[in-house]
C-alpha atoms as a PDB file:
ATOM      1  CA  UNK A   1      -5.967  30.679 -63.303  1.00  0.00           C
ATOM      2  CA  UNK A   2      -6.612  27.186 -62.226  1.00  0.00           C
ATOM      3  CA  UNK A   3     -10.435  26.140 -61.712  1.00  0.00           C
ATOM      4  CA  UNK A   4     -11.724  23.174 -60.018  1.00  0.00           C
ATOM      5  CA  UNK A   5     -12.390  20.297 -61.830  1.00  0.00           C
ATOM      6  CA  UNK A   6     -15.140  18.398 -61.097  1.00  0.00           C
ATOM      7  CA  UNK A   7     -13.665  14.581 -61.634  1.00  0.00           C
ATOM      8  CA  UNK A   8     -11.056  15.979 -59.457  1.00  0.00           C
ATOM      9  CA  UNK A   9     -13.317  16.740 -56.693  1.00  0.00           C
ATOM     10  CA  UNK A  10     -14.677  13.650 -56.593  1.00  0.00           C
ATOM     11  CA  UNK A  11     -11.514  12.049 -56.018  1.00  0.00           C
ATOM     12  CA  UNK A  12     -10.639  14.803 -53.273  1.00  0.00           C
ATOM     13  CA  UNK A  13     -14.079  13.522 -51.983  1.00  0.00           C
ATOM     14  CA  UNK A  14     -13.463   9.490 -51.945  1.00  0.00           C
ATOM     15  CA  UNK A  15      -9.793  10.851 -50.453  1.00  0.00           C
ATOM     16  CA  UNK A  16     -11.829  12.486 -47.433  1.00  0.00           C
ATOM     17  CA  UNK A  17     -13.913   9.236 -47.070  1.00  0.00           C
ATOM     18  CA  UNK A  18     -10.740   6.576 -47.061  1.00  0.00           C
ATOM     19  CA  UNK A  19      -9.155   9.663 -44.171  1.00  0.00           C
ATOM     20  CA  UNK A  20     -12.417   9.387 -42.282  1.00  0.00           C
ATOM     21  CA  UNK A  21     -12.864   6.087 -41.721  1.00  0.00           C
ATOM     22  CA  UNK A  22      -8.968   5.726 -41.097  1.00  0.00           C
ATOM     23  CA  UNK A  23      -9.498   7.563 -37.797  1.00  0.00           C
ATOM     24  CA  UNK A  24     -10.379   4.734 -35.915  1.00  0.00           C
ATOM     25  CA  UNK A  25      -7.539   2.509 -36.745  1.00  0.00           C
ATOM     26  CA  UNK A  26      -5.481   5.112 -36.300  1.00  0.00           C
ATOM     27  CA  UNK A  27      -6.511   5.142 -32.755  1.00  0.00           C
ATOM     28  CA  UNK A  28      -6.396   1.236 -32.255  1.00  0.00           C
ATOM     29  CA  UNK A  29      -3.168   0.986 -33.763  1.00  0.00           C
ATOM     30  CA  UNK A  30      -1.571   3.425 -30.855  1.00  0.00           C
ATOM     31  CA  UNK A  31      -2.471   0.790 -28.390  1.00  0.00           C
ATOM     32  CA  UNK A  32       0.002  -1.229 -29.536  1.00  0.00           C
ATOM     33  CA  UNK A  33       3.356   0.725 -30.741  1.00  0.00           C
ATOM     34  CA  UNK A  34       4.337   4.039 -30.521  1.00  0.00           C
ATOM     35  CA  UNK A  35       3.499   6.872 -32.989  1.00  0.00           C
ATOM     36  CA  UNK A  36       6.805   6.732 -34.727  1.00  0.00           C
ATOM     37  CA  UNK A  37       7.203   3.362 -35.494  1.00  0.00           C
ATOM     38  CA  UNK A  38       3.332   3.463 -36.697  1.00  0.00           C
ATOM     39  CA  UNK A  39       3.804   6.131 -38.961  1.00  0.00           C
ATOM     40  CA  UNK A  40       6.983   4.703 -39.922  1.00  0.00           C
ATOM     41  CA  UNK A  41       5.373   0.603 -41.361  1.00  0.00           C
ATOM     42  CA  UNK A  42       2.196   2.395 -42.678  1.00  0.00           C
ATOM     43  CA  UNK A  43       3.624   4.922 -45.043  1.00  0.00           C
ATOM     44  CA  UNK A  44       6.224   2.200 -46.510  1.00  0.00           C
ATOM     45  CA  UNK A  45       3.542  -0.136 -46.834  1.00  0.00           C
ATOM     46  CA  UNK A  46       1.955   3.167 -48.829  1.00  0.00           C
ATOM     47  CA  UNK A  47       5.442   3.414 -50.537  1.00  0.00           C
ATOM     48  CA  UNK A  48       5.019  -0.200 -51.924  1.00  0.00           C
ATOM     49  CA  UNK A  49       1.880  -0.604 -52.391  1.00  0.00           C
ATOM     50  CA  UNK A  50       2.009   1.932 -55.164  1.00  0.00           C
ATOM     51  CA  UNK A  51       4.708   0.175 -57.300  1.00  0.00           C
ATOM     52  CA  UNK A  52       2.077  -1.825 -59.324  1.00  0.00           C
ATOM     53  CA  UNK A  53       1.004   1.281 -60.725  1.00  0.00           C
ATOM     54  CA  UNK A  54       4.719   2.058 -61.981  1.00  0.00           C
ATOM     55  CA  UNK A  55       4.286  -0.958 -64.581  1.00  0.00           C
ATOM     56  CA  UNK A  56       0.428  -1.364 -64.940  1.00  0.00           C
ATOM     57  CA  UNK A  57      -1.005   2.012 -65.285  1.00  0.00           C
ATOM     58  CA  UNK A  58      -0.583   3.830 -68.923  1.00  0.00           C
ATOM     59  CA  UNK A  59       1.571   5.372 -69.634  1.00  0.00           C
ATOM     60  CA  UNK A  60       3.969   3.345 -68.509  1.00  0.00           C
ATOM     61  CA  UNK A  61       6.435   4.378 -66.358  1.00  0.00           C
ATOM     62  CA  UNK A  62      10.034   5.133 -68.104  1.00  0.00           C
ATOM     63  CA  UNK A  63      12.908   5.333 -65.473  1.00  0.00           C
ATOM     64  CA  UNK A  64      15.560   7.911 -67.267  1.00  0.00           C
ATOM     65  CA  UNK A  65      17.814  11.142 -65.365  1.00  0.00           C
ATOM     66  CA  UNK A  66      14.163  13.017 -65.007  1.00  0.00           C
ATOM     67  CA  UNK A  67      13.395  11.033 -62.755  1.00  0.00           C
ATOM     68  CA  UNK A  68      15.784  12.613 -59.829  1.00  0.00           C
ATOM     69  CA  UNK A  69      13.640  16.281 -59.723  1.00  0.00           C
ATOM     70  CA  UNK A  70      10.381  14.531 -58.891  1.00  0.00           C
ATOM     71  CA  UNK A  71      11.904  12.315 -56.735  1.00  0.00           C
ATOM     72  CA  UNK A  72      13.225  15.454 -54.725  1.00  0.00           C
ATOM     73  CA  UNK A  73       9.961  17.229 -55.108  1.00  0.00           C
ATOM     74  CA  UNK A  74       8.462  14.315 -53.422  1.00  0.00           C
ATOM     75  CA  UNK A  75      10.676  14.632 -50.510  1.00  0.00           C
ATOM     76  CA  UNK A  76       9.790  18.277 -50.026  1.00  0.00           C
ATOM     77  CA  UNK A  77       6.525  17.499 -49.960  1.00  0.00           C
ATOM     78  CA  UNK A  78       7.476  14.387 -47.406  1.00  0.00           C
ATOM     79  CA  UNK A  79       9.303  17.092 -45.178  1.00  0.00           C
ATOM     80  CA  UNK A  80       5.712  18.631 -44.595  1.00  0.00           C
ATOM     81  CA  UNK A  81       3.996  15.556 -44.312  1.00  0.00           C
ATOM     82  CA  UNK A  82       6.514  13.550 -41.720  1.00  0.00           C
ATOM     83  CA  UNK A  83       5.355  16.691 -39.458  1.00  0.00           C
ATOM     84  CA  UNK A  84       1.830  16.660 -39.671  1.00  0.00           C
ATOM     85  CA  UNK A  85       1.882  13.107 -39.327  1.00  0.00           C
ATOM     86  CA  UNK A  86       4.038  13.092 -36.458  1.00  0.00           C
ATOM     87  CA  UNK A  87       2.376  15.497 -34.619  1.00  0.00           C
ATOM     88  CA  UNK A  88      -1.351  14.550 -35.387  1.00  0.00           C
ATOM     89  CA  UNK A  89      -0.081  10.798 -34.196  1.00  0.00           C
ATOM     90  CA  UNK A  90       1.864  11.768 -31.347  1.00  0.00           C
ATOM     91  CA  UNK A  91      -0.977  14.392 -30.507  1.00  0.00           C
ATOM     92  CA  UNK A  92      -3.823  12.009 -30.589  1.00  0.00           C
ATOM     93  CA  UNK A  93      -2.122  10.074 -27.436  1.00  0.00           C
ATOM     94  CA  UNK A  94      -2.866  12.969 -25.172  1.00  0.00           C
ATOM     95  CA  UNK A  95      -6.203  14.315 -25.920  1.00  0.00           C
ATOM     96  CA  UNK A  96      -9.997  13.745 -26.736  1.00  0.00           C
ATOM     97  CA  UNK A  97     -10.167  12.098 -30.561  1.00  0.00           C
ATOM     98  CA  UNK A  98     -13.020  15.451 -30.303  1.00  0.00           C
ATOM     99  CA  UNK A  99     -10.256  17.739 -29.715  1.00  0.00           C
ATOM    100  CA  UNK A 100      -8.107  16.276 -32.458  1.00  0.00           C
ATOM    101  CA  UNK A 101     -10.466  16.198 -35.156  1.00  0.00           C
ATOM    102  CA  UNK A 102     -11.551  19.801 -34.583  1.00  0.00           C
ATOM    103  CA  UNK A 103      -8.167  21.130 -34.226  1.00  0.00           C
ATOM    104  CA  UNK A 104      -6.892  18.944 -37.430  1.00  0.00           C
ATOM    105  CA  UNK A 105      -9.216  20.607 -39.780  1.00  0.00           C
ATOM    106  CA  UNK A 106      -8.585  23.787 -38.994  1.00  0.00           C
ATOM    107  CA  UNK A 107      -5.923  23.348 -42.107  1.00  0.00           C
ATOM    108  CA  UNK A 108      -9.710  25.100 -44.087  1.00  0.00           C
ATOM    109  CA  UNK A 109      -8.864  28.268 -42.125  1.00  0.00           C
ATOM    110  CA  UNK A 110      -4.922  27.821 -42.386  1.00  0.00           C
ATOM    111  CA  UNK A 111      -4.675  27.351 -46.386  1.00  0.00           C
ATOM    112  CA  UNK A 112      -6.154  30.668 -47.064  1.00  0.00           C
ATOM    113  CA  UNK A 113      -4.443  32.211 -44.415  1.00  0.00           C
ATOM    114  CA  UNK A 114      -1.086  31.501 -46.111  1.00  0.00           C
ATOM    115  CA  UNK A 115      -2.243  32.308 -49.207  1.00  0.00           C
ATOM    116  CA  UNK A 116      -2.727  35.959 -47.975  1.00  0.00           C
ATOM    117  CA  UNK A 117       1.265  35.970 -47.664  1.00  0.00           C
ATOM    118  CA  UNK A 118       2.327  34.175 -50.853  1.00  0.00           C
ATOM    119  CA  UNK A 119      -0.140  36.544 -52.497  1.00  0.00           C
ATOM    120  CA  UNK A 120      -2.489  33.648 -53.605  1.00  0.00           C
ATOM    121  CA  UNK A 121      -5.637  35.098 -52.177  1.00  0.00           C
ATOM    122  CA  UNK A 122      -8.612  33.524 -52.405  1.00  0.00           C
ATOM    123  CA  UNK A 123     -11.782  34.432 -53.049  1.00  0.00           C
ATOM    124  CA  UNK A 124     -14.757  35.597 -50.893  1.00  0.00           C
ATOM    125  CA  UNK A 125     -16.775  32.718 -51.578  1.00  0.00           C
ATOM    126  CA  UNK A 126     -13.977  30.390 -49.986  1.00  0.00           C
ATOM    127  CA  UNK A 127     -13.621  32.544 -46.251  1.00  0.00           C
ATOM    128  CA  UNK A 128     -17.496  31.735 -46.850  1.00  0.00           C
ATOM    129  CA  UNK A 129     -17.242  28.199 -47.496  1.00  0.00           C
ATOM    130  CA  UNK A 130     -14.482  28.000 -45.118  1.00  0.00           C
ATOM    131  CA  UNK A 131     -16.351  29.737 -42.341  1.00  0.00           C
ATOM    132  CA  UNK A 132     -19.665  28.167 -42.557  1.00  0.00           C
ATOM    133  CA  UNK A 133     -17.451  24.672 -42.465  1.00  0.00           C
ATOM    134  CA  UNK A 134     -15.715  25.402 -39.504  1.00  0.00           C
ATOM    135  CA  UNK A 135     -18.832  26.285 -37.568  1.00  0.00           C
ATOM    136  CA  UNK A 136     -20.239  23.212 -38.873  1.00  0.00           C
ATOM    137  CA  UNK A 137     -17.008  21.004 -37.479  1.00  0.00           C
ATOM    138  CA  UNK A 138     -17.467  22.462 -33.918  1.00  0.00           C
ATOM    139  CA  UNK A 139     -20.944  21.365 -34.054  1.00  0.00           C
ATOM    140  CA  UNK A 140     -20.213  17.779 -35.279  1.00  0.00           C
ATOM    141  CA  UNK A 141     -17.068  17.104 -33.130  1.00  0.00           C
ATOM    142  CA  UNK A 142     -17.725  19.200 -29.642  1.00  0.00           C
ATOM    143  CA  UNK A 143     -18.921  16.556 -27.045  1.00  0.00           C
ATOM    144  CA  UNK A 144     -17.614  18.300 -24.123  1.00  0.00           C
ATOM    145  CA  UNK A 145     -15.792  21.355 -22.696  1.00  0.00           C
ATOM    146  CA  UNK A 146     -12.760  22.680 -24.673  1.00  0.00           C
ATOM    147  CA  UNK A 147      -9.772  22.290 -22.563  1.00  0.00           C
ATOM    148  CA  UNK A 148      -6.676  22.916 -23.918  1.00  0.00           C
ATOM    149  CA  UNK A 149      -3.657  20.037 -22.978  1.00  0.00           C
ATOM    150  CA  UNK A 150      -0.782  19.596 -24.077  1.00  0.00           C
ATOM    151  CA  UNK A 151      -1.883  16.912 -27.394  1.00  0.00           C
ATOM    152  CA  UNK A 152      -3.962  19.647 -28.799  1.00  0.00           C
ATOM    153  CA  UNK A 153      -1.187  21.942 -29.413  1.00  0.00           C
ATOM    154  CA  UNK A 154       0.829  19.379 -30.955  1.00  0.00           C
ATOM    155  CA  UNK A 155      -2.275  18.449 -33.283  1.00  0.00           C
ATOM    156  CA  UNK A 156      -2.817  22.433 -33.965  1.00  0.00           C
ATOM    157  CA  UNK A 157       1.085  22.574 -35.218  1.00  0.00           C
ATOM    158  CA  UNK A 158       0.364  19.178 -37.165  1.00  0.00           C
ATOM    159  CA  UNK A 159      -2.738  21.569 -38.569  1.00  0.00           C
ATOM    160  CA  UNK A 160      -0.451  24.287 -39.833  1.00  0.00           C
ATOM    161  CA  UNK A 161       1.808  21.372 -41.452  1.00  0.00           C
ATOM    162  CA  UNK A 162      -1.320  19.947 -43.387  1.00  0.00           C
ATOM    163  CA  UNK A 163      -1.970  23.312 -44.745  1.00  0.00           C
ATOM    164  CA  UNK A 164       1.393  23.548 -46.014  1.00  0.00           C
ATOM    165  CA  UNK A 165       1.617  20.000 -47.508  1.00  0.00           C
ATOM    166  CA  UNK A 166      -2.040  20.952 -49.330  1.00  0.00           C
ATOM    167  CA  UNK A 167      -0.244  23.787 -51.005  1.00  0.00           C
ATOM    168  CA  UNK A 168       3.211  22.310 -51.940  1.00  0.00           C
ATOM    169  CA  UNK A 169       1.249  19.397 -53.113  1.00  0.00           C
ATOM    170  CA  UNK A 170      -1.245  22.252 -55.215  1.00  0.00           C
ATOM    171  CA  UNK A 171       2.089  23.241 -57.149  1.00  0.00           C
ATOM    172  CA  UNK A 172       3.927  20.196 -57.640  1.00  0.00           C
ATOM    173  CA  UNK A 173       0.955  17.534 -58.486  1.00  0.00           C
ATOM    174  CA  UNK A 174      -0.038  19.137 -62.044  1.00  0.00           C
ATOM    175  CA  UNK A 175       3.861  19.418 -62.747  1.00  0.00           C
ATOM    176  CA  UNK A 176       5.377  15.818 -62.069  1.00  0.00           C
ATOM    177  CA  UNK A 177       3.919  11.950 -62.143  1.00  0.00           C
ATOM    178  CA  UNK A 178       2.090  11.609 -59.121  1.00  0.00           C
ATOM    179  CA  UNK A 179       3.475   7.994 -58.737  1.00  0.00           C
ATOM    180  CA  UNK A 180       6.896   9.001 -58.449  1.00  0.00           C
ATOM    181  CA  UNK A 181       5.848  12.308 -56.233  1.00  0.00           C
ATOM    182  CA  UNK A 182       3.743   9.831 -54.376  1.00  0.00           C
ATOM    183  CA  UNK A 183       6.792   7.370 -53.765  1.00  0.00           C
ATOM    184  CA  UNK A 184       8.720   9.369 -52.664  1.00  0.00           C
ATOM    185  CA  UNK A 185       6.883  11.808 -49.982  1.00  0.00           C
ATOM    186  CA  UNK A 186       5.968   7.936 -48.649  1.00  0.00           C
ATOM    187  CA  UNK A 187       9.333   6.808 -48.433  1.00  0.00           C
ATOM    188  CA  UNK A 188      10.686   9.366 -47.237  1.00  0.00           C
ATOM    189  CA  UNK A 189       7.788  10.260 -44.291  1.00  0.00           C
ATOM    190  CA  UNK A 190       8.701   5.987 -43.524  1.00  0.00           C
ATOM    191  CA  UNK A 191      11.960   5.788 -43.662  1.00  0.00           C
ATOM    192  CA  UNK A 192      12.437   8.808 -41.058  1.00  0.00           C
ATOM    193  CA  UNK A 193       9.857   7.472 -38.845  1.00  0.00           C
ATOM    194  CA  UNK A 194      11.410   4.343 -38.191  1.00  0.00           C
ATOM    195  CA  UNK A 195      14.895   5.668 -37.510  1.00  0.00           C
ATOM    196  CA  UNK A 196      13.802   8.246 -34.998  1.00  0.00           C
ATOM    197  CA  UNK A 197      11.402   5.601 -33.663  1.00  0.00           C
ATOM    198  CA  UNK A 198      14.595   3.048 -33.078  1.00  0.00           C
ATOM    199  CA  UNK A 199      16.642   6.337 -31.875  1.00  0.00           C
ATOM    200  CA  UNK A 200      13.981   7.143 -29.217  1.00  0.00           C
ATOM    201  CA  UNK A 201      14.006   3.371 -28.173  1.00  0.00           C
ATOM    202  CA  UNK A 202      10.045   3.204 -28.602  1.00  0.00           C
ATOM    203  CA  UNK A 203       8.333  -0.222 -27.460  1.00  0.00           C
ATOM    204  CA  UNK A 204       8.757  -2.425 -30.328  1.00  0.00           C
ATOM    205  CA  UNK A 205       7.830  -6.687 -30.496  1.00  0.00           C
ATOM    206  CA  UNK A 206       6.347  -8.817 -32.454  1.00  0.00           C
ATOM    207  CA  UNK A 207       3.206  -9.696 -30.775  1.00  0.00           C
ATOM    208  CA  UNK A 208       2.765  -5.831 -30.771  1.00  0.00           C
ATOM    209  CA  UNK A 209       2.885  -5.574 -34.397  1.00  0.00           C
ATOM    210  CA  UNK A 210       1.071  -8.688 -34.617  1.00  0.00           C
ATOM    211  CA  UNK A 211      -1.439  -6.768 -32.050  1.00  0.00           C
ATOM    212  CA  UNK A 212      -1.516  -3.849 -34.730  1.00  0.00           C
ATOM    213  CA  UNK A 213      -1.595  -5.500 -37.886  1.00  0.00           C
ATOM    214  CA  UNK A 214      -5.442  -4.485 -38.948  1.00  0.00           C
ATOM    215  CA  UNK A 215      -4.852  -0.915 -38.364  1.00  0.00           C
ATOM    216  CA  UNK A 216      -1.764  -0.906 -39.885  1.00  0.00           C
ATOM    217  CA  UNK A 217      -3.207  -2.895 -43.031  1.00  0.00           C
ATOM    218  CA  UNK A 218      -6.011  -0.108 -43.575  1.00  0.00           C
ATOM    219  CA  UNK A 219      -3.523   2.890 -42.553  1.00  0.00           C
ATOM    220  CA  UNK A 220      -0.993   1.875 -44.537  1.00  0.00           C
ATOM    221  CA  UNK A 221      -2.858   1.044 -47.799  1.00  0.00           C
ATOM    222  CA  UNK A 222      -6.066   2.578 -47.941  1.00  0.00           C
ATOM    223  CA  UNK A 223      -5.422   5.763 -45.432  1.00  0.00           C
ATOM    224  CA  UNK A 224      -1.934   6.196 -47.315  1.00  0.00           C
ATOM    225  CA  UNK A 225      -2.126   4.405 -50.799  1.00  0.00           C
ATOM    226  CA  UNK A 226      -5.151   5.023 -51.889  1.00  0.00           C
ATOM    227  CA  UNK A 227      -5.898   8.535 -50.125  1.00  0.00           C
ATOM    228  CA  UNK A 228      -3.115  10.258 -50.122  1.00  0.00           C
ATOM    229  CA  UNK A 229      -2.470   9.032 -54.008  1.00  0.00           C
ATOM    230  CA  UNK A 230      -6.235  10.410 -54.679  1.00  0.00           C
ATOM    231  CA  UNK A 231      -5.403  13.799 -52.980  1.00  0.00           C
ATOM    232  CA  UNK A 232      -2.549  14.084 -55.145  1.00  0.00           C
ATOM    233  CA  UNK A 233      -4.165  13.273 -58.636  1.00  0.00           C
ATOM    234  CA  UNK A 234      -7.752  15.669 -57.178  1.00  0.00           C
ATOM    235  CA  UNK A 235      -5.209  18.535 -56.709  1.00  0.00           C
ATOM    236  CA  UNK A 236      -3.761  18.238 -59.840  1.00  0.00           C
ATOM    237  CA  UNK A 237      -6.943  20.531 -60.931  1.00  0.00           C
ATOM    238  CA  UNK A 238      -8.144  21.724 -57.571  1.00  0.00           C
ATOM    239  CA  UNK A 239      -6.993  24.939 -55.669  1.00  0.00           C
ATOM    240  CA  UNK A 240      -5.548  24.324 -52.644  1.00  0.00           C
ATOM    241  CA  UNK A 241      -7.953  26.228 -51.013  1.00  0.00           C
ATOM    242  CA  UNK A 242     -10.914  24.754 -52.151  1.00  0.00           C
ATOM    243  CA  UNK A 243      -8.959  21.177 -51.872  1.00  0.00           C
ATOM    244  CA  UNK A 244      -8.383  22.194 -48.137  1.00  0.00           C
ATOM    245  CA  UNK A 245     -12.390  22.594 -47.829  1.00  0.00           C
ATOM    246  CA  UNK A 246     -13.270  18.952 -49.661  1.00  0.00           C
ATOM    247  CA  UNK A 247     -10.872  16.813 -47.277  1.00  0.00           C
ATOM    248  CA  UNK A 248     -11.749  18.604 -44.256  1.00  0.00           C
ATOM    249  CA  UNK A 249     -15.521  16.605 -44.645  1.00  0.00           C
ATOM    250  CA  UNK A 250     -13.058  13.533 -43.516  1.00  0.00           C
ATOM    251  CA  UNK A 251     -14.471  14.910 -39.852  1.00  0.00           C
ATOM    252  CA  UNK A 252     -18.086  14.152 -41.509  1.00  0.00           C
ATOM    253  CA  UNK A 253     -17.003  10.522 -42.136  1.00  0.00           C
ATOM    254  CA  UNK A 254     -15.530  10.030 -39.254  1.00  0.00           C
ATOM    255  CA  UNK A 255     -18.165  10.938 -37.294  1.00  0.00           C
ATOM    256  CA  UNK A 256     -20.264   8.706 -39.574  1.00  0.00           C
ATOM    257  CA  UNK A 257     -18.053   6.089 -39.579  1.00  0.00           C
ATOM    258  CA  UNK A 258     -18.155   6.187 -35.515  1.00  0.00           C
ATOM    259  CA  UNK A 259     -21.506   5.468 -35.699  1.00  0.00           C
ATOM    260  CA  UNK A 260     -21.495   2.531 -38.116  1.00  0.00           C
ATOM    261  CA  UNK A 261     -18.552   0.473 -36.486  1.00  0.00           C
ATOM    262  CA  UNK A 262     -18.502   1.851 -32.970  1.00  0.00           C
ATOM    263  CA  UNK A 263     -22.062   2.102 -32.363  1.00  0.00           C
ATOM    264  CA  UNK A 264     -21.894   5.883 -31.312  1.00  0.00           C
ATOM    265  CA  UNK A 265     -24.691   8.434 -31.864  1.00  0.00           C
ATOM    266  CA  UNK A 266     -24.814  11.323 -33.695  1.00  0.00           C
ATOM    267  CA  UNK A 267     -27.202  13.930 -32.245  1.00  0.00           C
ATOM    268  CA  UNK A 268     -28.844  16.916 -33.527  1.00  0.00           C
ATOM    269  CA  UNK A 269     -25.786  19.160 -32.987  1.00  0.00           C
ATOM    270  CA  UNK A 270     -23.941  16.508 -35.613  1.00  0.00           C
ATOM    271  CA  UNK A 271     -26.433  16.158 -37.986  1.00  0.00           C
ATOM    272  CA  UNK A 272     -26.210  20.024 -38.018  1.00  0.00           C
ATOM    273  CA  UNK A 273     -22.584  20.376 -38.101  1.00  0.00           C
ATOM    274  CA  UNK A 274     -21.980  17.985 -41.292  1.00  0.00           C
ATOM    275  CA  UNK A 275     -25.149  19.886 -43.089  1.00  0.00           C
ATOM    276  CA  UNK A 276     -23.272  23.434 -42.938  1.00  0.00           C
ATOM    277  CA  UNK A 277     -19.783  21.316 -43.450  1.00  0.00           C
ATOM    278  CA  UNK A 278     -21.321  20.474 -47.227  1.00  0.00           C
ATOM    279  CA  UNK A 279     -22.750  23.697 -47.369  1.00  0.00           C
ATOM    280  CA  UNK A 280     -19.118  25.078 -46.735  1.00  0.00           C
ATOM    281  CA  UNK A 281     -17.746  23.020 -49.683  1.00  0.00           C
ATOM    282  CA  UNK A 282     -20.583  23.997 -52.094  1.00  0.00           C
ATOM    283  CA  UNK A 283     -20.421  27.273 -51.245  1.00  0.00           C
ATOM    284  CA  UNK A 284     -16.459  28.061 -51.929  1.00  0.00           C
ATOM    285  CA  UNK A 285     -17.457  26.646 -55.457  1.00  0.00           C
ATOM    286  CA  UNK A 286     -19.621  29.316 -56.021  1.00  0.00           C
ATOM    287  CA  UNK A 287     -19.154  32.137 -58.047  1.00  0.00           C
ATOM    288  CA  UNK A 288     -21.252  35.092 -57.504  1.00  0.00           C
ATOM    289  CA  UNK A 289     -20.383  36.935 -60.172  1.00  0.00           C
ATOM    290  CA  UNK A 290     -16.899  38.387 -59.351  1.00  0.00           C
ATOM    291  CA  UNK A 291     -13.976  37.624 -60.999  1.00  0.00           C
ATOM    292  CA  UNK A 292     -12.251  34.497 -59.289  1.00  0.00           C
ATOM    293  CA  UNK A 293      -8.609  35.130 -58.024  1.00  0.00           C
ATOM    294  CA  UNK A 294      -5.981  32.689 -59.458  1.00  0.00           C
ATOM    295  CA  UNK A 295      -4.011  31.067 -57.516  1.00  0.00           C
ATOM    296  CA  UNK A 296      -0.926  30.288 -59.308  1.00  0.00           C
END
């Protein structure tokens, strides 16, 4: 049985912050290249900027014949997140950044879901947690009508991909070196990018990625580096479930982080809707006096 630990939610936290805040040069950046080819230079600039930590961090990375399962664990893992990431990006083109960051977190409900056919069920405070945070995201990103197009579909399948990355990443991150998992899902998630971006012929010059280099810059190292590598080491003693429920307060920050840098307002409806949010995430830590279901 694997409980939540509570250094590792913190770093699931700053993860959910870095994400939040990311949402706005995510959207910038599109103005300038396509999806692909954005996806593609920010997770190699994630790839690289974690090789420092191959040589400075202790212990010291060893390269030896180990080293070719994680690397192929990390792949698997960058199968589920070239998806997400394609979709979300090439979702967020055709709808309301309201639409997207509703339908994005709705990986809180989708985790647990799956879990019920892997037989890793979860608990009732999580459909708690995870209920009382999903009413609290429709309040803090609804600004108008619903409508479904055709870009909220594709960022509802990138939804079901997130949920699946949070759970491969729940198994493999306390079994291998989160640098070299880290690498790799990176890498890979670039590398394929870029050649389906050239194979599509998307719009690609210099002054565009001169255009693009900010968003790109914070994407690609904080958004990807930084978060991504935080996830990882937070789920090394976090449930997937209850991971799911921390990063899904990136909506909060973003919201938050709206209002900071883009000058929008957050009403009452908002202020309401990241309240029951943290409620959500308190709440699935909760026990009340059952016996909590392991996941593993």
């Amino acid at each position: 049985m694997r409980k939540s630990h509570p250094q590792s939610l913190v770093l699931l936290l700053l993860a959910s912050i870095v994400w939040g805040f990311a949402f706005v040069a995510q959207r910038q950046g599109m103005e300038h290249i396509g999806p692909l080819t954005f996806n593609g230079i920010r997770f190699l600039l994630g790839a690289f900027s974690l090789l420092p930590l191959f040589f400075l961090m202790k212990p010291r990375f060893q390269f030896s014949k180990n080293i070719f399962k994680p690397l192929a664990m990390g792949m698997l893992a960058g199968i589920a997140l070239f998806f997400a990431a394609t979709f979300q990006q090439v979702g967020i083109i055709y709808t309301s950044a309201g639409n997207a960051g509703f339908i994005t977190s709705l990986y809180i409900i989708f985790v647990p879901a799956i879990g019920l056919f892997t037989r890793k069920k979860s608990g009732t405070q999580v459909w708690i947690g995870a209920s009382l945070a999903l009413t609290g995201l429709y309040f803090l990103t609804f600004r108008q009508r619903f409508e479904v197009q055709t870009g909220d579909m594709l960022v509802l399948i990138s939804a079901v991909f997130w949920a699946f990355h949070l759970i491969i990443l729940g198994y493999l991150s306390p079994r291998f070196d989160f640098r070299v998992l880290a690498f790799s899902q990176y890498a890979f998630t670039g590398v394929i990018s870029l050649l389906l971006g050239l194979i599509l012929n998307e719009p690609f010059s210099a002054s565009a990625l001169q255009q693009a280099t900010w968003p790109i810059l914070y994407t690609g190292i904080a958004s990807v580096g930084i978060g991504y590598t935080l996830q990882m080491i937070g789920q090394q003693r976090v449930r997937p479930d209850h991971a799911a429920l921390i990063l899904s307060l990136e909506a909060v920050f973003a919201a938050f982080g709206g209002w900071l840098i883009l000058a929008e307002t957050m009403d009452h409806l908002n202020l309401l809707g990241s309240g029951l949010m943290l409620v959500g995430v308190i709440v699935a830590q909760i026990n009340f006096g059952t016996k909590e279901i392991p996941y593993e």
